[in-house]
N, C-alpha and C. Protein backbone atom coordinates (compact mmCIF):
# COMPACT_ATOMS: atom_id res chain seq x y z
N UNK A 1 0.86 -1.17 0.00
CA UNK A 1 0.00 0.00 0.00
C UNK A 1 0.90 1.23 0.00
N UNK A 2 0.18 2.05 -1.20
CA UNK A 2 1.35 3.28 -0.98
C UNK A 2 0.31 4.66 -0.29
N UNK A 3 1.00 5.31 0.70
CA UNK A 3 -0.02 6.42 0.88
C UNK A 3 1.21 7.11 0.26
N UNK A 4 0.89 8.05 -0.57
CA UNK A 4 1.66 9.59 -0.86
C UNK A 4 1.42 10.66 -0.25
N UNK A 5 1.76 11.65 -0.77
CA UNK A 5 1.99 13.10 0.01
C UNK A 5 0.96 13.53 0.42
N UNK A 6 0.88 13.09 1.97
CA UNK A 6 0.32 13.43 3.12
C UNK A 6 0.43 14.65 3.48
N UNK A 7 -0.44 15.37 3.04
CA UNK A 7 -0.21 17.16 4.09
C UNK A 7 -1.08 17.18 5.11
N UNK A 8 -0.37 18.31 5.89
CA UNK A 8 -1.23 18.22 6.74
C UNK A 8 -2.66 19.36 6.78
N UNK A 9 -3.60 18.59 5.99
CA UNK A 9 -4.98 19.06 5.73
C UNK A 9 -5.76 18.89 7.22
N UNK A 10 -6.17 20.06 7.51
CA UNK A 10 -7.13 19.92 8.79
C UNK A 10 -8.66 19.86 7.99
N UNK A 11 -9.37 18.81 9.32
CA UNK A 11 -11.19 19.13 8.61
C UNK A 11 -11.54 20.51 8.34
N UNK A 12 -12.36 20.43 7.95
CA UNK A 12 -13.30 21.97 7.63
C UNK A 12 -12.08 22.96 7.40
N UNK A 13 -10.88 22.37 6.67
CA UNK A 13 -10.76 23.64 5.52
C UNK A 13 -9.62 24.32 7.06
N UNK A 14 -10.05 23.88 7.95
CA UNK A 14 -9.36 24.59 9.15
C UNK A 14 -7.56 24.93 9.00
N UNK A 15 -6.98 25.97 9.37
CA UNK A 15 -5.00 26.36 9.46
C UNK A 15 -4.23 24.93 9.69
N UNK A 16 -3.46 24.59 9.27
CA UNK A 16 -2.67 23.72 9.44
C UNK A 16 -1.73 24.09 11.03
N UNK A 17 -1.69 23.17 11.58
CA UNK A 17 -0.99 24.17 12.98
C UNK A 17 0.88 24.49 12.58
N UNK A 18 0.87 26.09 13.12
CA UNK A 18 1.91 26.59 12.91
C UNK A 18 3.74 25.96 12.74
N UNK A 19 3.26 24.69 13.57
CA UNK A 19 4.93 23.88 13.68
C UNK A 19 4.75 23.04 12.99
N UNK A 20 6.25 22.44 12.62
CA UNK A 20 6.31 21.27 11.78
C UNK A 20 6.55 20.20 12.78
N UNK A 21 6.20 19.78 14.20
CA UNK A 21 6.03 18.91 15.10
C UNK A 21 4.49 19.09 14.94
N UNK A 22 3.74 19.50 14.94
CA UNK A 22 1.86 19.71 14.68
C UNK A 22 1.78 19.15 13.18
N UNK A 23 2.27 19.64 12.54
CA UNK A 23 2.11 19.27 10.60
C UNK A 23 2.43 18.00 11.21
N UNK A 24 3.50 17.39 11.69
CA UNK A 24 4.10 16.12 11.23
C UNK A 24 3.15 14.94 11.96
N UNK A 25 2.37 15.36 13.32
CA UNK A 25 1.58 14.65 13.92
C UNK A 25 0.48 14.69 13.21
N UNK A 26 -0.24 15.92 11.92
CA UNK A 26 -1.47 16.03 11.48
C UNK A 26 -0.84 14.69 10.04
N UNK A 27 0.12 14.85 9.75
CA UNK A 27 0.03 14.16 8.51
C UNK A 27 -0.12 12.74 9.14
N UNK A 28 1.11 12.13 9.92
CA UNK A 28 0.64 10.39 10.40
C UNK A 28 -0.36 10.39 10.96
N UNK A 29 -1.66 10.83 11.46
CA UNK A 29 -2.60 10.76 11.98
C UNK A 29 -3.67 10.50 10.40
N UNK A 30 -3.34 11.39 9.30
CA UNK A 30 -3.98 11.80 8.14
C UNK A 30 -3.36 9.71 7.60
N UNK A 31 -2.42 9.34 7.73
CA UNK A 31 -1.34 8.38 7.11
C UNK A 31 -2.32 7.19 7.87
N UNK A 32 -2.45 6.82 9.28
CA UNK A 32 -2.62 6.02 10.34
C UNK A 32 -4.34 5.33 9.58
N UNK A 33 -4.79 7.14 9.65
CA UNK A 33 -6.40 6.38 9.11
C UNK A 33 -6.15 5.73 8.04
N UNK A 34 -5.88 6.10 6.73
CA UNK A 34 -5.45 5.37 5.90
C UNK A 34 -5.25 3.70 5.80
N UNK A 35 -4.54 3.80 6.51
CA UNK A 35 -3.74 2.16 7.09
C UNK A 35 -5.65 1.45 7.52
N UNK A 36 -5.43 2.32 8.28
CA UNK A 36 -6.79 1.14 9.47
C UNK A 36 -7.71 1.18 8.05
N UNK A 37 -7.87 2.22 7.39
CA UNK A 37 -9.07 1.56 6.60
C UNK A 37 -8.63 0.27 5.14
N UNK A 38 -7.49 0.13 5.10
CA UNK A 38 -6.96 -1.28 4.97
C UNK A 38 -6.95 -2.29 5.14
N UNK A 39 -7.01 -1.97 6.60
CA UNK A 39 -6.99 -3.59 7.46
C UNK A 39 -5.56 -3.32 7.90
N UNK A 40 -4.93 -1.96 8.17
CA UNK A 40 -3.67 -2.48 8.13
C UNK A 40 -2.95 -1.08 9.61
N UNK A 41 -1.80 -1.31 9.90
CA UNK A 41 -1.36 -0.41 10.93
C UNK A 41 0.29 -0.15 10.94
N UNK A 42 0.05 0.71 12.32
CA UNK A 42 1.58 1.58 11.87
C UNK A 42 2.60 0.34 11.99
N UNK A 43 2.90 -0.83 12.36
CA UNK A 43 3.55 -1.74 12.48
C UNK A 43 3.46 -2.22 11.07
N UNK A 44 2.65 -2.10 9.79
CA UNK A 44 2.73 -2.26 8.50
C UNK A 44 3.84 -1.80 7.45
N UNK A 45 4.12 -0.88 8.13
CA UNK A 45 4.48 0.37 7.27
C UNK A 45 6.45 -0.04 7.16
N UNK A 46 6.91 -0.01 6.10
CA UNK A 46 8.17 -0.48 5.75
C UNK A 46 9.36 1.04 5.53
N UNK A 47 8.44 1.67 4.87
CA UNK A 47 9.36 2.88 4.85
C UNK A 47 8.61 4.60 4.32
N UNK A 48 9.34 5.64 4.81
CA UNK A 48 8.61 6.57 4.98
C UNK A 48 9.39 7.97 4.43
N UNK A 49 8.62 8.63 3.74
CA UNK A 49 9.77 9.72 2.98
C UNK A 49 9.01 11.16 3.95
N UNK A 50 10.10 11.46 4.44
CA UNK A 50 10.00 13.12 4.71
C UNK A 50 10.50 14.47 3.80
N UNK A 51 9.28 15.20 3.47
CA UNK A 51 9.50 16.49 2.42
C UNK A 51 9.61 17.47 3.94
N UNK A 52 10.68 18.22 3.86
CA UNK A 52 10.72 19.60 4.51
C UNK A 52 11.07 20.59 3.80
N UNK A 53 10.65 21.87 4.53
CA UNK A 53 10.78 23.07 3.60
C UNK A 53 11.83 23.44 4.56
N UNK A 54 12.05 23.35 5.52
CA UNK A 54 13.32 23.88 6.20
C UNK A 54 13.94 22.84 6.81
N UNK A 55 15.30 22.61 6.93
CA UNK A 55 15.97 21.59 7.54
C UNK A 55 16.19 21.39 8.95
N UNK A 56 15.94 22.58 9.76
CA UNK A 56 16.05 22.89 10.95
C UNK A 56 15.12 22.02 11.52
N UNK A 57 13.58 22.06 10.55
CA UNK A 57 12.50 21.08 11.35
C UNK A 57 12.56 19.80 11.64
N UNK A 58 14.11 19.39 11.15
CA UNK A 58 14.10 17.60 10.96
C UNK A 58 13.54 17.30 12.18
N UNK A 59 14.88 17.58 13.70
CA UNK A 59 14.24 17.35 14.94
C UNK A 59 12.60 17.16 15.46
N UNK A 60 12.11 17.96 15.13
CA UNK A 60 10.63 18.00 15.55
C UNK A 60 10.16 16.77 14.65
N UNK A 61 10.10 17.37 13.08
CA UNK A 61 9.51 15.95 12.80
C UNK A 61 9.76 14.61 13.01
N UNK A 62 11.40 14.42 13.24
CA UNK A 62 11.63 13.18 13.63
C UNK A 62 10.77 12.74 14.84
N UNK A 63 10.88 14.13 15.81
CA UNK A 63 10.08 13.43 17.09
C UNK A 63 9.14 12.55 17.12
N UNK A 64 8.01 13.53 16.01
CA UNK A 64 6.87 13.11 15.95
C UNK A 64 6.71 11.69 15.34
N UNK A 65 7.80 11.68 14.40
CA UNK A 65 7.47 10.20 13.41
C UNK A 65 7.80 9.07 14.41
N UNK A 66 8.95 9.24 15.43
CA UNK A 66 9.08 8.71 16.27
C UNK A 66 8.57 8.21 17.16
N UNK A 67 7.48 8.98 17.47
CA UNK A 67 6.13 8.73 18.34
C UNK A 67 5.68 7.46 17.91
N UNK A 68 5.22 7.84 16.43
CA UNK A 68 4.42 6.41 15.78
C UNK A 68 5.09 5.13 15.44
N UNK A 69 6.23 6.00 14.71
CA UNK A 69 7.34 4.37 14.62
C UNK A 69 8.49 3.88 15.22
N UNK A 70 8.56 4.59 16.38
CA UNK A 70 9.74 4.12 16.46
C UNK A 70 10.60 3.08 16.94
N UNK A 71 9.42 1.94 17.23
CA UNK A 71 10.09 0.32 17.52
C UNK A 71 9.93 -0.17 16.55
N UNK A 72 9.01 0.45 15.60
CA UNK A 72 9.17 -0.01 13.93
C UNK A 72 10.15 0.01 13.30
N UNK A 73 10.84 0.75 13.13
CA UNK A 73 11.87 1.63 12.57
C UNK A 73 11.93 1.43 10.89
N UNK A 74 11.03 1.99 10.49
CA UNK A 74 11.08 1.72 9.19
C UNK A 74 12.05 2.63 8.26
N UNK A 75 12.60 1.98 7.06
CA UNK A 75 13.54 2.69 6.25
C UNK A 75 12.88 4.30 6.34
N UNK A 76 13.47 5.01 6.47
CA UNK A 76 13.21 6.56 6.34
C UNK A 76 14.20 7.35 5.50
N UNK A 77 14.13 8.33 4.80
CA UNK A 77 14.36 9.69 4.26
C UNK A 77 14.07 10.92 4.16
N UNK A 78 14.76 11.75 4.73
CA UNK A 78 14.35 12.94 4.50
C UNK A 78 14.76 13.74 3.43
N UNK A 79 14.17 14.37 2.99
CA UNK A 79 14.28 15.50 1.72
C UNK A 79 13.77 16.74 2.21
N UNK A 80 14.96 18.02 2.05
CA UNK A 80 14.78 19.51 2.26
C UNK A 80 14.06 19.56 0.86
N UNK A 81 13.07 20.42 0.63
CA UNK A 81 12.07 20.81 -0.70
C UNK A 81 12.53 22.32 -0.57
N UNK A 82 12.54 23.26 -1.80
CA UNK A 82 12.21 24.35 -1.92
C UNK A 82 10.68 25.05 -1.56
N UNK A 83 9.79 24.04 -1.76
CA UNK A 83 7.89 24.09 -1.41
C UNK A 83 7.28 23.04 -1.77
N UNK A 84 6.57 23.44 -1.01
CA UNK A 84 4.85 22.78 -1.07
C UNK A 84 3.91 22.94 -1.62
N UNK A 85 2.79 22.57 -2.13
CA UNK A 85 1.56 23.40 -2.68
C UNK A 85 0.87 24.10 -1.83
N UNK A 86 1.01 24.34 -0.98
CA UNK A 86 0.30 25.36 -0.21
C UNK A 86 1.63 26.12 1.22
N UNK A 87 1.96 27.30 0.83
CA UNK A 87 3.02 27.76 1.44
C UNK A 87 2.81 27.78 2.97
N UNK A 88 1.83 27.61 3.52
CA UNK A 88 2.19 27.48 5.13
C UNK A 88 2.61 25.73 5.56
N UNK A 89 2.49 24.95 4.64
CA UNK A 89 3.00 23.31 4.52
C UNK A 89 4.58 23.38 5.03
N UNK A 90 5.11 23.07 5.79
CA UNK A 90 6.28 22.56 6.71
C UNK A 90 6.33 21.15 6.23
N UNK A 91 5.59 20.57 6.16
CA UNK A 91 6.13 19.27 5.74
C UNK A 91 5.02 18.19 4.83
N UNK A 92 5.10 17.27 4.89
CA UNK A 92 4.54 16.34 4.06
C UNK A 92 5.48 15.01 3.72
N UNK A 93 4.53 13.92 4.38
CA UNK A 93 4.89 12.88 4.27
C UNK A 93 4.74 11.51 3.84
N UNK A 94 4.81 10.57 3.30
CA UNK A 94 4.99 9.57 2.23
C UNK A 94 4.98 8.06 2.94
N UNK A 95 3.91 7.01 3.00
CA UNK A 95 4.30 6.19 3.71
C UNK A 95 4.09 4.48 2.54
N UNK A 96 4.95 3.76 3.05
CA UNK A 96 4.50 2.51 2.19
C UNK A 96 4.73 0.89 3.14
N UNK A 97 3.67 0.20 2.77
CA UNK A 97 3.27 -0.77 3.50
C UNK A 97 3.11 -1.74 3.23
N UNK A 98 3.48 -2.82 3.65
CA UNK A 98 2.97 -4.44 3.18
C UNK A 98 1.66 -4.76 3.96
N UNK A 99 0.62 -4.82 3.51
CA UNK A 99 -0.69 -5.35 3.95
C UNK A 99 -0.96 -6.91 4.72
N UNK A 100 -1.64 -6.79 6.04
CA UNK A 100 -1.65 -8.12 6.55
C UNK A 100 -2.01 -8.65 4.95
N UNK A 101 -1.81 -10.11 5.01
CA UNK A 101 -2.59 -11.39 4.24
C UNK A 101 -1.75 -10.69 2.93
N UNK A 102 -0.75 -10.12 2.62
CA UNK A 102 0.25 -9.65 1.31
C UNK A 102 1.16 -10.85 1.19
N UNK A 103 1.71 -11.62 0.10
CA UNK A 103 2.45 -12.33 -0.19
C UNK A 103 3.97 -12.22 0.20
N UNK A 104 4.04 -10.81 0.08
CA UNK A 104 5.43 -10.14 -0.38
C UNK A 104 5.48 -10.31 1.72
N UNK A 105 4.77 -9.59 2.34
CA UNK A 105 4.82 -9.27 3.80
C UNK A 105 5.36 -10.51 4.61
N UNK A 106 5.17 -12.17 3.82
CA UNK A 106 5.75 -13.23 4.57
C UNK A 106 6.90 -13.04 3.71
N UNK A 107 7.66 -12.49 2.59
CA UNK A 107 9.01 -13.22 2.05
C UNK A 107 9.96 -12.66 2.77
């Protein structure tokens, strides 16, 4: 399962919150549902691409990704971006997964 570029879209159209530790918790939360409506969870997930617009934010976002994976430890990357499609975006993130009952997930 591939989720792609996860921003962090709030309901109703609502501000994305100001930090890229808030973006990075709105996007795996945005990533997580995803999964569950699969059949599938953050222990699925094999590897994960980080877009930043500033490099300084790695820390924070790492935190956050850390939160969700981090006895997972799935392959990760980060990438500094020049932008986003929507300029208050700090980040955006990329996740990919082997699905329970996947062939590939027992080899």
């Amino acid at each position: 399962m591939y989720v792609s570029g996860t921003a962090p879209v709030m309901r109703g159209g609502a501000d994305p919150p100001p930090d890229a530790y808030g973006q990075a918790r709105r996007c795996l939360e945005i990533i997580l549902e995803a999964l569950g409506e699969a059949g599938a969870g953050p222990e699925h997930v094999v590897r994960t691409r980080l877009y930043l617009t500033r490099a300084e934010d790695f820390d924070e976002v790492g935190r956050a990704h850390g939160e969700v994976f981090g006895r997972i430890r799935p392959a990760t990357t980060g990438v500094v971006v020049k932008g986003l499609l929507d300029p208050r975006w700090l980040v955006e993130i990329e996740a990919e997964a082997l699905l329970p009952g996947d062939p590939a997930a027992t080899e």
